[in-house]
Protein backbone atom coordinates (compact mmCIF):
# COMPACT_ATOMS: atom_id res chain seq x y z
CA UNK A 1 -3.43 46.32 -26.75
CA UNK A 2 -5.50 49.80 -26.10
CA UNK A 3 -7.36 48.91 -29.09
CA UNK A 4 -8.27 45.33 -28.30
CA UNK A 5 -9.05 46.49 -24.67
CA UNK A 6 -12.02 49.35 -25.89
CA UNK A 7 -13.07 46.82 -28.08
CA UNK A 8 -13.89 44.14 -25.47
CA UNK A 9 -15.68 47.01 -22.96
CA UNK A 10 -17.99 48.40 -26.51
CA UNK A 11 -18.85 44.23 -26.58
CA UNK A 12 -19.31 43.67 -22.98
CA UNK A 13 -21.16 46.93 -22.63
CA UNK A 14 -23.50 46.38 -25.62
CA UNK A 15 -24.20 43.13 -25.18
CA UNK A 16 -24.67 43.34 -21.37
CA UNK A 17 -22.41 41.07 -20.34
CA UNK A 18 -21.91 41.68 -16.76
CA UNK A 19 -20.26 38.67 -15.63
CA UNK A 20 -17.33 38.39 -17.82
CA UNK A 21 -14.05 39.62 -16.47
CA UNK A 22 -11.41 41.53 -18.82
CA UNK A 23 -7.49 40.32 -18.39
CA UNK A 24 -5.43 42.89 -18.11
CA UNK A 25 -2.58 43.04 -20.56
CA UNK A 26 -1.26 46.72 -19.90
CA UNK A 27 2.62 46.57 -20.71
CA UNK A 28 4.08 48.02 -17.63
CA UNK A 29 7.93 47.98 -19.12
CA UNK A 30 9.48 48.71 -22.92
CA UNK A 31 11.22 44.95 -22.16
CA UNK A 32 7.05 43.70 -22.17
CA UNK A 33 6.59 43.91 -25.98
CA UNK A 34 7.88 40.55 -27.00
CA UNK A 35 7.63 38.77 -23.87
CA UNK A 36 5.18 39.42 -20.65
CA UNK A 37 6.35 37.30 -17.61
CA UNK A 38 8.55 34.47 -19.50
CA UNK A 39 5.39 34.40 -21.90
CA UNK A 40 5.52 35.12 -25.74
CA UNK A 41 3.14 38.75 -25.32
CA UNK A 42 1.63 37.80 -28.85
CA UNK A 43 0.78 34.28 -27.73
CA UNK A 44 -0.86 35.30 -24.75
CA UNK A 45 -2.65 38.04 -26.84
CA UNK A 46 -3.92 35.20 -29.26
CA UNK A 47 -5.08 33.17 -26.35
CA UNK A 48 -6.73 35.87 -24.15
CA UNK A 49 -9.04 37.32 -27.41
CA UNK A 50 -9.86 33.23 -27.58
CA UNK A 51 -11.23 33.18 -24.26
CA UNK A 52 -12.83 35.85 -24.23
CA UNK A 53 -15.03 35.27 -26.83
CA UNK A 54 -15.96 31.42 -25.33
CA UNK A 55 -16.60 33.22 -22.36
CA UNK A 56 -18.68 35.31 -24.77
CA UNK A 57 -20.82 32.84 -26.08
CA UNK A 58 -20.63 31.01 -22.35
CA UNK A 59 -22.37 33.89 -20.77
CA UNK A 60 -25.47 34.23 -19.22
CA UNK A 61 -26.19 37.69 -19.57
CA UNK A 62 -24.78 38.36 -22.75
CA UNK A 63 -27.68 39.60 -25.42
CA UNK A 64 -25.82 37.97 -27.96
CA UNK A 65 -29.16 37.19 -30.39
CA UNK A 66 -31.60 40.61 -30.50
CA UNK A 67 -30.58 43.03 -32.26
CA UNK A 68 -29.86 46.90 -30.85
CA UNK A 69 -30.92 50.04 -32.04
CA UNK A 70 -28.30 52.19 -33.30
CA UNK A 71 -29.01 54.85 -30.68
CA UNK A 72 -28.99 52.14 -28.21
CA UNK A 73 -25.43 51.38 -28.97
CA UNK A 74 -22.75 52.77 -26.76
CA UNK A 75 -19.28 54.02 -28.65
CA UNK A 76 -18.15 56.17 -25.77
CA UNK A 77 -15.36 53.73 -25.42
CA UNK A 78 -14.19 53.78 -28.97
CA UNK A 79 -12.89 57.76 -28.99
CA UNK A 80 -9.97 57.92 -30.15
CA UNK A 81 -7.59 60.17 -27.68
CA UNK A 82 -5.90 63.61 -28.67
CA UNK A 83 -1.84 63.35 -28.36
């Protein structure tokens, strides 16, 4: 869920979409993995990577058509963390 998390803030970011907001899906228990509040977790995984990209293409400030430089593009997000 990390990984689909940086993935939607290098989107937002690079395509400047300001006024989409991110659900938060951050397991706060072990008990979480298969279920997330009576709610199948993978389910409600499915669903919230489906809206967010209508919410994508539903944006107003999203630059979803000109393409960016390379060195325009932010990654920052994308390091992967030392353990």
């Amino acid at each position: 869920m990390l990984i689909s998390r940086a993935l939607f803030h290098f989107i937002l970011t690079n395509t400047a979409a300001s006024d989409i907001n991110l659900t938060n899906l951050q397991l706060e228990k072990i008990e979480q993995l298969g279920d997330v509040s009576g709610m199948n977790a993978t389910l409600l995984h499915d669903t919230i990577i489906l809206n967010f990209i209508t919410d994508l293409g539903q944006s107003k400030n999203a630059n979803l058509f000109n393409q960016l430089v390379l060195d325009d593009i932010d990654f920052s997000m994308l390091q992967v963390l030392d353990f």
